[in-house]
Protein backbone atom coordinates (compact mmCIF):
# COMPACT_ATOMS: atom_id res chain seq x y z
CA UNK A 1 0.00 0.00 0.00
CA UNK A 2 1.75 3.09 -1.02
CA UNK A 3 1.30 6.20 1.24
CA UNK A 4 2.40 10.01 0.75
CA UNK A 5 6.54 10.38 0.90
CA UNK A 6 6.36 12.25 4.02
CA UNK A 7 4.82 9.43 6.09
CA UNK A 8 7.51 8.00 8.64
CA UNK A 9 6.27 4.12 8.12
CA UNK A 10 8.22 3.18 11.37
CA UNK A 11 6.00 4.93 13.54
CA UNK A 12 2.62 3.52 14.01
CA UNK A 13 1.25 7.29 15.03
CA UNK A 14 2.08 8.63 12.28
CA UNK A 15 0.85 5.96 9.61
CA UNK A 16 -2.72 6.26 11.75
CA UNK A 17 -2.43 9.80 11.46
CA UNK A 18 -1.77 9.51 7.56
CA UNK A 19 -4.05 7.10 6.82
CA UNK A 20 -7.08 7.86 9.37
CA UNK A 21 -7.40 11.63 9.17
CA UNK A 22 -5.03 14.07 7.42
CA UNK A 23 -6.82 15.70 4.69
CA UNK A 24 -10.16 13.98 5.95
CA UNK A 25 -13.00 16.97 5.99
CA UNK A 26 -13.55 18.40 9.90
CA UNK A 27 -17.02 19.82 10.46
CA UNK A 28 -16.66 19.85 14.06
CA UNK A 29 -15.94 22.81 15.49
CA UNK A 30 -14.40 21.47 18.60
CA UNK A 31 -12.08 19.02 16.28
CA UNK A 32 -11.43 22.11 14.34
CA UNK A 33 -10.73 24.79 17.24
CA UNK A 34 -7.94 21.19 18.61
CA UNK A 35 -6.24 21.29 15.43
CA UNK A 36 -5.28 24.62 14.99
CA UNK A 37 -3.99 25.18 18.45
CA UNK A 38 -2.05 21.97 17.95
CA UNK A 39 -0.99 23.41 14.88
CA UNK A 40 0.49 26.48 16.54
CA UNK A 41 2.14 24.27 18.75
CA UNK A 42 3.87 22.48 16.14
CA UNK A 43 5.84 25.88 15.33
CA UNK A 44 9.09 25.28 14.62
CA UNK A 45 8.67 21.69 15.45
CA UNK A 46 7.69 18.53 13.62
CA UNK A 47 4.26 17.70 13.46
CA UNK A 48 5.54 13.85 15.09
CA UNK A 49 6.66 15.69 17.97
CA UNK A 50 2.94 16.79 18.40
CA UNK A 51 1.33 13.90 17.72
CA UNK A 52 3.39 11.78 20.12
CA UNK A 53 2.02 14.50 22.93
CA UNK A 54 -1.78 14.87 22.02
CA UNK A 55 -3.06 12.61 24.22
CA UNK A 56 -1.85 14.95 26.66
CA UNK A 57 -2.50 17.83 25.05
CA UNK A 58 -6.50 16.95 25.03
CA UNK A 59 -5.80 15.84 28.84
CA UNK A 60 -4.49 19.78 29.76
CA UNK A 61 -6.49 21.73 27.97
CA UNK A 62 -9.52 19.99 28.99
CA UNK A 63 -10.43 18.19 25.48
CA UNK A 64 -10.36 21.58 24.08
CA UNK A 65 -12.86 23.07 25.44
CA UNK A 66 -13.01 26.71 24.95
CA UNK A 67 -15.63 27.31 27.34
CA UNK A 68 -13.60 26.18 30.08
CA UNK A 69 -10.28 27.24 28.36
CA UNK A 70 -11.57 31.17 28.19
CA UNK A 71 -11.72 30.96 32.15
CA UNK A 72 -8.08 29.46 33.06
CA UNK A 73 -6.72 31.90 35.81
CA UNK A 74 -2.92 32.08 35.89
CA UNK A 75 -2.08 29.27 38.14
CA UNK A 76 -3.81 26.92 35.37
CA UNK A 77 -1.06 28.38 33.15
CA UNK A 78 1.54 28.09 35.52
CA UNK A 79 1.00 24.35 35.77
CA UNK A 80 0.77 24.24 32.13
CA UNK A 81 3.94 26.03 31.78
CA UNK A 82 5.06 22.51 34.03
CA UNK A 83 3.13 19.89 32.14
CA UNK A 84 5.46 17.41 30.55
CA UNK A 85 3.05 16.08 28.39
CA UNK A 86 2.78 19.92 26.58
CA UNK A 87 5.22 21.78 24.80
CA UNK A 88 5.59 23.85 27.63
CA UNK A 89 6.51 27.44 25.91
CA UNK A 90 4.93 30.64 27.50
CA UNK A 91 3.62 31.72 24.26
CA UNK A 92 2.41 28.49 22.98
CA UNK A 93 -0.07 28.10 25.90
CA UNK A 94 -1.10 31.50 26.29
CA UNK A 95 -2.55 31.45 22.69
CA UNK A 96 -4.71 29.01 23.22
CA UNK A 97 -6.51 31.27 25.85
CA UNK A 98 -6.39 33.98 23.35
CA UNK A 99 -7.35 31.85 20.62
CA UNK A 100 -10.14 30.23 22.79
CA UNK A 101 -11.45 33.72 23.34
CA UNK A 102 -11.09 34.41 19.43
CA UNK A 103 -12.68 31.01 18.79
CA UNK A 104 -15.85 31.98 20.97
CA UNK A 105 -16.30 35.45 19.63
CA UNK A 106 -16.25 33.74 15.69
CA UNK A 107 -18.92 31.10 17.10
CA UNK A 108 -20.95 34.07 18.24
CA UNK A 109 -20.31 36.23 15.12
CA UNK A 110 -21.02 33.18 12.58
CA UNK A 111 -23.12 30.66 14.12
CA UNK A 112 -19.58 28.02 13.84
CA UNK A 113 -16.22 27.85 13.52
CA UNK A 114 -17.13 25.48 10.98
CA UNK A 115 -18.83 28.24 8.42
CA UNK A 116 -16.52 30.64 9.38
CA UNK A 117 -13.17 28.61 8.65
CA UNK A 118 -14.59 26.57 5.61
CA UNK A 119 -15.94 30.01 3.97
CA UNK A 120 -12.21 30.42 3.02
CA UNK A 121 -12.91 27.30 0.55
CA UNK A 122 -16.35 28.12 -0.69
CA UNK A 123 -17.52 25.40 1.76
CA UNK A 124 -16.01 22.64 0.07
CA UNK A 125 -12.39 20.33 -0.01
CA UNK A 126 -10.23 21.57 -2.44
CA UNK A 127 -8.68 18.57 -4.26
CA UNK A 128 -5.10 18.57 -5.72
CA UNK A 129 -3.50 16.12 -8.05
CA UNK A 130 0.13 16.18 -7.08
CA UNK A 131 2.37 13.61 -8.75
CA UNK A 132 5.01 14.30 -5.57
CA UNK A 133 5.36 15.72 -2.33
CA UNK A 134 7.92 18.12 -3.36
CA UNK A 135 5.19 19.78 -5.22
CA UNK A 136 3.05 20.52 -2.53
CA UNK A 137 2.88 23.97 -1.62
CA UNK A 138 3.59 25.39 2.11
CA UNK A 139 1.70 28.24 1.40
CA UNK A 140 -1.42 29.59 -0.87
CA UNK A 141 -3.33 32.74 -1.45
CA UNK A 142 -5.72 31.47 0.53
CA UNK A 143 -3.48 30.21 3.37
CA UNK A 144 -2.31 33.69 2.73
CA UNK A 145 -6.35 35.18 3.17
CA UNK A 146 -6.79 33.15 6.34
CA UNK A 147 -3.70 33.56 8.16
CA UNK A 148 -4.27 37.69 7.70
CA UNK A 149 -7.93 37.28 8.74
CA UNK A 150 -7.42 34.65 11.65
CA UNK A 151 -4.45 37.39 13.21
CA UNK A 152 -7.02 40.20 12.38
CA UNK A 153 -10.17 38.25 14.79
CA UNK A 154 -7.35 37.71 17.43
CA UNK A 155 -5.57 34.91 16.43
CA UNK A 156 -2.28 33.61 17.61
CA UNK A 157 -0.02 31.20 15.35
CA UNK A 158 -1.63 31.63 12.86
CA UNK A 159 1.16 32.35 9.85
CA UNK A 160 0.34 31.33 6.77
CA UNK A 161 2.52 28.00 6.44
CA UNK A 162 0.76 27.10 10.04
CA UNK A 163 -2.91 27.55 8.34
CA UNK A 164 -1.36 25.55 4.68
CA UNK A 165 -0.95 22.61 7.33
CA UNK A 166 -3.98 23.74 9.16
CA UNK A 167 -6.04 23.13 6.05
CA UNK A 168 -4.21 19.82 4.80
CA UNK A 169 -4.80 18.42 8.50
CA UNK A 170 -8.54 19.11 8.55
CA UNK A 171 -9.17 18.22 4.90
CA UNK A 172 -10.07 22.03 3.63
CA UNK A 173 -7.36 20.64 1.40
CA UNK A 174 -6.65 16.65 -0.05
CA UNK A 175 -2.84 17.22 -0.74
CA UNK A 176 -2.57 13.11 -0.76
CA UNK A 177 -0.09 12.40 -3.57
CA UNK A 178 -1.73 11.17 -6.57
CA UNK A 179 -0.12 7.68 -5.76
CA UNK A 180 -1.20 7.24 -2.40
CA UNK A 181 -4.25 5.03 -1.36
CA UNK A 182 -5.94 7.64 0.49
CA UNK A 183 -5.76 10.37 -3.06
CA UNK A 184 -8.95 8.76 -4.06
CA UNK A 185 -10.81 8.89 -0.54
């Protein structure tokens, strides 16, 4: 079964990953409002690194829940700012209060997270056709759009190679290689 290049087939995480959800379409805004803070977390880190700490991650931040996450006073961060199973930078953490509060204020504005983050694809996947991975773009115009708007409603972590992988990770985007068994999904 052939798989994307950038799949590490020796760890079992990452094939799941691969095969089980990247580039599958996320409706949910909870699963959405996850995935992007774990995508800021993965800043300047591999996105391995992350997975291999999610389990944790959902056990700190209270499953990503923003309601609760809007409310964490600063010994809650402290702690956090201790929690081996995190990536335990001061900046990292404290946007996902910010971004919880950002998060909130979009559900309010738009009804969902949902409508408001798949508006910047019409609503619907886009699907590429990419013979290779070194073809795949880090960045779009739209990842480009998004990034500026997402900073603008209070956003942090949000550059625009962050919301490329954003959007690949919560299927806005299929950037499966045209040879993988998922391409077709």
């Amino acid at each position: 079964m052939e798989r994307c290049s950038w799949v590490k087939l020796d760890e079992p995480i990452y094939v799941k990953y691969h095969d089980e959800e990247w580039g599958v379409p996320v409706y949910d805004d909870r699963k959405l409002f996850e995935m992007l803070c774990l995508e800021g977390a993965q800043a300047g880190l591999s996105w391995l690194t992350i997975l291999k700490r999610r389990e944790g991650y959902l056990a700190a931040f209270d499953q990503f829940d923003a309601e609760k996450i809007v409310y964490y006073s600063e010994e809650k961060l402290e702690a956090l700012r201790n929690d081996e199973r995190i990536i335990r930078n001061r900046l990292k953490i404290k946007s996902v209060v910010t971004n919880a509060e950002s998060f909130l204020a979009i559900k309010k504005q738009y009804g969902s997270f949902s409508d408001y983050i798949w508006s910047f694809v019409d609503g619907k996947p886009i699907i590429n056709a990419w013979a290779s991975f070194e073809q795949v773009p880090v960045t779009t115009e739209i990842s480009d759009r998004m990034s500026k708007q997402l900073k603008k409603d209070g956003f942090k972590f949000v550059g625009s190679t962050i919301c490329y992988s954003y959007m690949q990770a919560v299927g806005m985007v299929n950037d499966h290689t045209t040879n993988c068994h998922c391409f077709k999904r």
